[in-house]
Protein backbone atom coordinates (compact mmCIF):
# COMPACT_ATOMS: atom_id res chain seq x y z
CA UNK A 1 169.17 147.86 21.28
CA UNK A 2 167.01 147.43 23.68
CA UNK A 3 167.37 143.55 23.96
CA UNK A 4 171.58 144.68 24.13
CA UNK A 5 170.58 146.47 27.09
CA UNK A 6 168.20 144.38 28.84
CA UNK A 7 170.20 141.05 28.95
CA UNK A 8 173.08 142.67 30.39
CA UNK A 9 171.05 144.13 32.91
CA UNK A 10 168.86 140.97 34.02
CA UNK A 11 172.33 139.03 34.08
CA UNK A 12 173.91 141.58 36.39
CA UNK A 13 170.97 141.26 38.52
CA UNK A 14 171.08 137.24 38.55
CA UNK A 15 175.15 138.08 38.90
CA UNK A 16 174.30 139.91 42.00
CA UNK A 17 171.74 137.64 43.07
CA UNK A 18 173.92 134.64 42.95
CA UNK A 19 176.38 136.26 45.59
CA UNK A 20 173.60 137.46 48.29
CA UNK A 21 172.32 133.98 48.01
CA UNK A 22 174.98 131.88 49.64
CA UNK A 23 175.76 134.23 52.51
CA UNK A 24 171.89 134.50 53.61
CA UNK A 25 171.86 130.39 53.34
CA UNK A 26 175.30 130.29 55.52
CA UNK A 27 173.43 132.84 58.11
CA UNK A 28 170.41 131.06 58.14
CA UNK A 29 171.69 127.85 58.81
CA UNK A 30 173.94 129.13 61.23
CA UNK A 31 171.86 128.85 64.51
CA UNK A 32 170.91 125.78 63.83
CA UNK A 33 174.62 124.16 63.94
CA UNK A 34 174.58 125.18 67.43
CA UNK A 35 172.37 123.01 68.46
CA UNK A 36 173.10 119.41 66.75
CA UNK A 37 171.20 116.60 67.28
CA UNK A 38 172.38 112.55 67.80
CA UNK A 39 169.75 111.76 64.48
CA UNK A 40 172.00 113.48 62.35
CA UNK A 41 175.49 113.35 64.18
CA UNK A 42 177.72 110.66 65.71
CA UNK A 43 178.08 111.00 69.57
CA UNK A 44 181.01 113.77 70.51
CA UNK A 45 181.59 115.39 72.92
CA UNK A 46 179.31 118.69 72.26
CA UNK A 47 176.42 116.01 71.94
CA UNK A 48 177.74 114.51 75.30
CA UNK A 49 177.36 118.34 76.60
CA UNK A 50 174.39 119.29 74.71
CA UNK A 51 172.44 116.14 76.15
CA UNK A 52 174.23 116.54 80.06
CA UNK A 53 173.17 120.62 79.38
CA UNK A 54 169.45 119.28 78.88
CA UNK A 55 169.43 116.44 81.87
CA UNK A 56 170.50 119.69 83.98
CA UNK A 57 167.48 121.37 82.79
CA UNK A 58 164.85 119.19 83.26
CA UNK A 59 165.87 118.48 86.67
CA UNK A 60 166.27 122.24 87.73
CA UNK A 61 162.97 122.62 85.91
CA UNK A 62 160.85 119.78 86.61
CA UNK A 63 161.91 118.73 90.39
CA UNK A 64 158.94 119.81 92.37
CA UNK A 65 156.37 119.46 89.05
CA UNK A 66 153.77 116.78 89.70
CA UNK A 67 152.83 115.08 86.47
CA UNK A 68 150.69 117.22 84.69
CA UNK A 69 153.48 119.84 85.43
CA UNK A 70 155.85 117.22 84.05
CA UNK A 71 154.09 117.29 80.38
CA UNK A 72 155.50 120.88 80.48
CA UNK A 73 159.13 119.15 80.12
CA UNK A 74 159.54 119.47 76.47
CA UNK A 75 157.96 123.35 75.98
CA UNK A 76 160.20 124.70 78.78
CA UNK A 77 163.49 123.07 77.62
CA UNK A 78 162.93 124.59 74.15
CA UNK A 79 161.82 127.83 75.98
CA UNK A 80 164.88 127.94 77.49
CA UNK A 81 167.37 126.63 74.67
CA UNK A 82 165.50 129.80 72.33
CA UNK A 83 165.93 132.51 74.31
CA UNK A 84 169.72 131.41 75.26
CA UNK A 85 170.68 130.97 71.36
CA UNK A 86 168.71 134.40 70.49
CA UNK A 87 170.71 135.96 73.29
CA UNK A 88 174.36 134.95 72.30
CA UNK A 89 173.66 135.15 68.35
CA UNK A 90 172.56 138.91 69.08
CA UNK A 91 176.20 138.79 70.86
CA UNK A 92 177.72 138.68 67.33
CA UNK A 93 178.69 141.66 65.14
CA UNK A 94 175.97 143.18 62.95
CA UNK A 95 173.19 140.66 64.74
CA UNK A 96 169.73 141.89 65.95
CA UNK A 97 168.30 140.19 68.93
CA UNK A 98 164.66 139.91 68.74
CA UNK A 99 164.61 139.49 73.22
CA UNK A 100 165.61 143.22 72.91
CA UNK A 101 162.03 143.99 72.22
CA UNK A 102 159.50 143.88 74.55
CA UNK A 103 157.00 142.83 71.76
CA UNK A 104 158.87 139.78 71.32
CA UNK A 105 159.15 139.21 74.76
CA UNK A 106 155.38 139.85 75.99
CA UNK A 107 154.42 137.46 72.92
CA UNK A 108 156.41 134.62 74.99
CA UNK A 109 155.01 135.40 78.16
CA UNK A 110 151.81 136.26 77.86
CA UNK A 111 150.56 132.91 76.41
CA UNK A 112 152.74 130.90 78.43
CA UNK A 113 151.28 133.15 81.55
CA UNK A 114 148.10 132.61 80.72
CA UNK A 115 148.29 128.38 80.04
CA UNK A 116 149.45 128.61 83.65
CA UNK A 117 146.47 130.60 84.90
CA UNK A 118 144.17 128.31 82.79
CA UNK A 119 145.77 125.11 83.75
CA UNK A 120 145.16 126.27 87.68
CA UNK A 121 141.54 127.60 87.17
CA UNK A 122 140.77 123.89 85.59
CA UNK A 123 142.70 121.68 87.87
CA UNK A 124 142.37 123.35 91.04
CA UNK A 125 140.22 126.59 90.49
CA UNK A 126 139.56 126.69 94.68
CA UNK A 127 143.24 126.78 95.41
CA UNK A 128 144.18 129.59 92.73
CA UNK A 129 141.48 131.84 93.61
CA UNK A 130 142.45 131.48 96.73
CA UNK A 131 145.60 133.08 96.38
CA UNK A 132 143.97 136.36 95.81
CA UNK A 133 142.83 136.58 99.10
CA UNK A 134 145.31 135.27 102.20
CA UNK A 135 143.89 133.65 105.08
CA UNK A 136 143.01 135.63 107.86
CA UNK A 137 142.67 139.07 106.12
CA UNK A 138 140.45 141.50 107.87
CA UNK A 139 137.20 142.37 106.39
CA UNK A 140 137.42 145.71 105.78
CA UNK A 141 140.69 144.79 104.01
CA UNK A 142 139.11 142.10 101.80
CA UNK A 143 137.91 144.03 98.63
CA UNK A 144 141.06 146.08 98.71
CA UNK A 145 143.37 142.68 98.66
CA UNK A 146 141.85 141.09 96.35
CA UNK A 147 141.96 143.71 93.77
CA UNK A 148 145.88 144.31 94.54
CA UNK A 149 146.67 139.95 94.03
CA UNK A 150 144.50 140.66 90.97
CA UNK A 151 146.42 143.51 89.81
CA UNK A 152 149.68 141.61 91.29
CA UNK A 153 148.71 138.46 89.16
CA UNK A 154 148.64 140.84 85.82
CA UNK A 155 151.53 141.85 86.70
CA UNK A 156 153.29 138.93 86.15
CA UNK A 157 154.06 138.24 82.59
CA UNK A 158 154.81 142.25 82.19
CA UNK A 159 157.79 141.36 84.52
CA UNK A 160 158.54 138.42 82.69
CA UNK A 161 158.93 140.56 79.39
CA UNK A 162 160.60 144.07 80.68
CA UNK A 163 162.90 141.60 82.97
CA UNK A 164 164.45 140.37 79.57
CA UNK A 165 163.89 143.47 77.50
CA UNK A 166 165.90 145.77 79.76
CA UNK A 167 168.79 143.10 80.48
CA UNK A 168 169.26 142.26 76.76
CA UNK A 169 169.06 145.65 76.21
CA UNK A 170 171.12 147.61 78.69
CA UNK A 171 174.08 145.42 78.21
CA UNK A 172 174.21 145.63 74.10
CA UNK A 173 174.12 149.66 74.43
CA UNK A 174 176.62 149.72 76.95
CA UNK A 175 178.79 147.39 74.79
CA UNK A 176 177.78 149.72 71.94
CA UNK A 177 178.97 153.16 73.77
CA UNK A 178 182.05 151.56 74.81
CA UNK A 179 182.95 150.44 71.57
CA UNK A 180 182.40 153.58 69.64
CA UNK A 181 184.52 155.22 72.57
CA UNK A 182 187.35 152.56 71.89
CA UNK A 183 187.27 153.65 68.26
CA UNK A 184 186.74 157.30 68.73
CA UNK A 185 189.74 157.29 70.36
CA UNK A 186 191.99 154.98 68.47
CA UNK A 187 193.78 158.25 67.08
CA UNK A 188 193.74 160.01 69.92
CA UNK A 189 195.45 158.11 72.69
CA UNK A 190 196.09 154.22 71.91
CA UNK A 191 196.60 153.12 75.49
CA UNK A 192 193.85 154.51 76.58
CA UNK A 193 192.22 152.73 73.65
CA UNK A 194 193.62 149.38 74.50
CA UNK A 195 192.30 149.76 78.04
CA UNK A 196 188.98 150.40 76.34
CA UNK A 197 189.08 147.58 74.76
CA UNK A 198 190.14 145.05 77.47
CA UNK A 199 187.08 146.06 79.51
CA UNK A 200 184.75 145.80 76.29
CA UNK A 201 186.42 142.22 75.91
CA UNK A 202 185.24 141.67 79.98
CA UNK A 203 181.87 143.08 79.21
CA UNK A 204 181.08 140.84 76.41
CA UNK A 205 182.20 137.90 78.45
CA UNK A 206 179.98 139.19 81.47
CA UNK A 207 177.09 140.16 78.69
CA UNK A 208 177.60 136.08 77.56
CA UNK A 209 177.02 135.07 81.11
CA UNK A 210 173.82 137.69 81.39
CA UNK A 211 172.75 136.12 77.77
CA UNK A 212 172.68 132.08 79.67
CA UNK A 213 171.43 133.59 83.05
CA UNK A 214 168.22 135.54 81.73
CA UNK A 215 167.21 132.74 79.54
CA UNK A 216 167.26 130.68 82.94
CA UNK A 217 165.78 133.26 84.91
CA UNK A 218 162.52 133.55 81.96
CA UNK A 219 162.12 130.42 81.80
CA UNK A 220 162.40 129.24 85.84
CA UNK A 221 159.76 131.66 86.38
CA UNK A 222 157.55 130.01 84.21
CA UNK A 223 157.85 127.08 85.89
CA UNK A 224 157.30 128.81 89.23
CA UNK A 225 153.98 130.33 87.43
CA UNK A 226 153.18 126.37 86.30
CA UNK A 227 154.11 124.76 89.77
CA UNK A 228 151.72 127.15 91.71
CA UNK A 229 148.72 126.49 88.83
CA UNK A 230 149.47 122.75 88.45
């Protein structure tokens, strides 16, 4: 009896197994279709895009970068390609996006901060420490400055991460409040309802643009962090 019972259950568990499988593959190999590559695909025009999208990049990125800024090229292009993917796949239903935390965020900047601060102090340590204290401070004012720019310079990746953690954030819950208002009141009043809706459809359309702006935004700032350091 007990074998009657047991291979029934262990098939309705393989049974149940068999149909979570394929929709976790299809998920997981979902963000990675958005971003094709010309290795695996013949030319189109998304690759045509995807590769103009990337020229536009590098030169927004890398136009005042001398050449050990330069190296930077590849890191900062990915930076930037991450956080805009993460930010439109949390745009889909029943998605988490991970730039809605500032723990994910602060473990982006913060390294990428401090290669900046390292890269200065070892390529041009006189000129960054400089910029703690400006040229012709007064004396009495010169402990008091440098311990602001030092505070100031700390600072810095802190505002990189709550910068994209309150974004990312403010415009899902707004989405979300609107949307459980549209629904609430589906059986109450429908044109009111529709109206609802038509400005949650132009706040996911502004929350898109939001989604490719702030991964700009994160990622220009780095290079402002690396062009002052390099």
């Amino acid at each position: 009896m007990e074998c009657v019972v047991w291979l029934p259950a262990k098939m309705l568990h393989a049974c149940r197994k068999a149909r979570t499988l394929p929709a976790a593959v299809l998920v997981i190999l979902f963000p990675p279709l958005l971003i094709p590559t010309s290795k695996h695909f013949i030319n189109n025009r998304l690759i045509i895009i995807q590769q103009w999208l990337i020229r536009l990049i590098l030169k927004q990125t890398m136009a005042t970068h001398n050449t050990k800024g330069q190296t930077w090229s590849l890191m900062l292009t990915s930076l930037i390609i991450f956080i805009a993917s993460t930010n439109l796949l949390g745009l889909l239903p029943y998605s988490f996006t991970p730039t809605a935390q500032l723990s994910m965020n602060l473990a982006m900047a913060i390294p990428l901060w401090a290669s900046t601060v390292a890269m200065g102090l070892r390529f041009k340590a006189k000129t960054t420490l400089t910029h703690l204290l400006p040229q012709g401070t007064p004396t009495p004012l010169i402990p008091m400055l440098i311990i602001i720019e030092t505070i100031s310079l700390f600072i810095q990746p802190l505002a990189l991460a709550v910068r994209l953690t309150a974004n990312i954030t403010a415009g899902h819950l707004l989405m979300h409040l609107i949307g459980s208002s549209a629904l609430a009141m589906l059986a109450i009043n429908l044109p009111l309802t529709l109206i609802t809706l038509a400005i949650l459809t132009l706040l996911t359309i502004l929350e898109t643009a939001i989604a490719l702006i702030q991964a700009y935004v994160f990622t220009l700032l780095v290079s402002l962090y690396l062009h002052d350091n390099s």
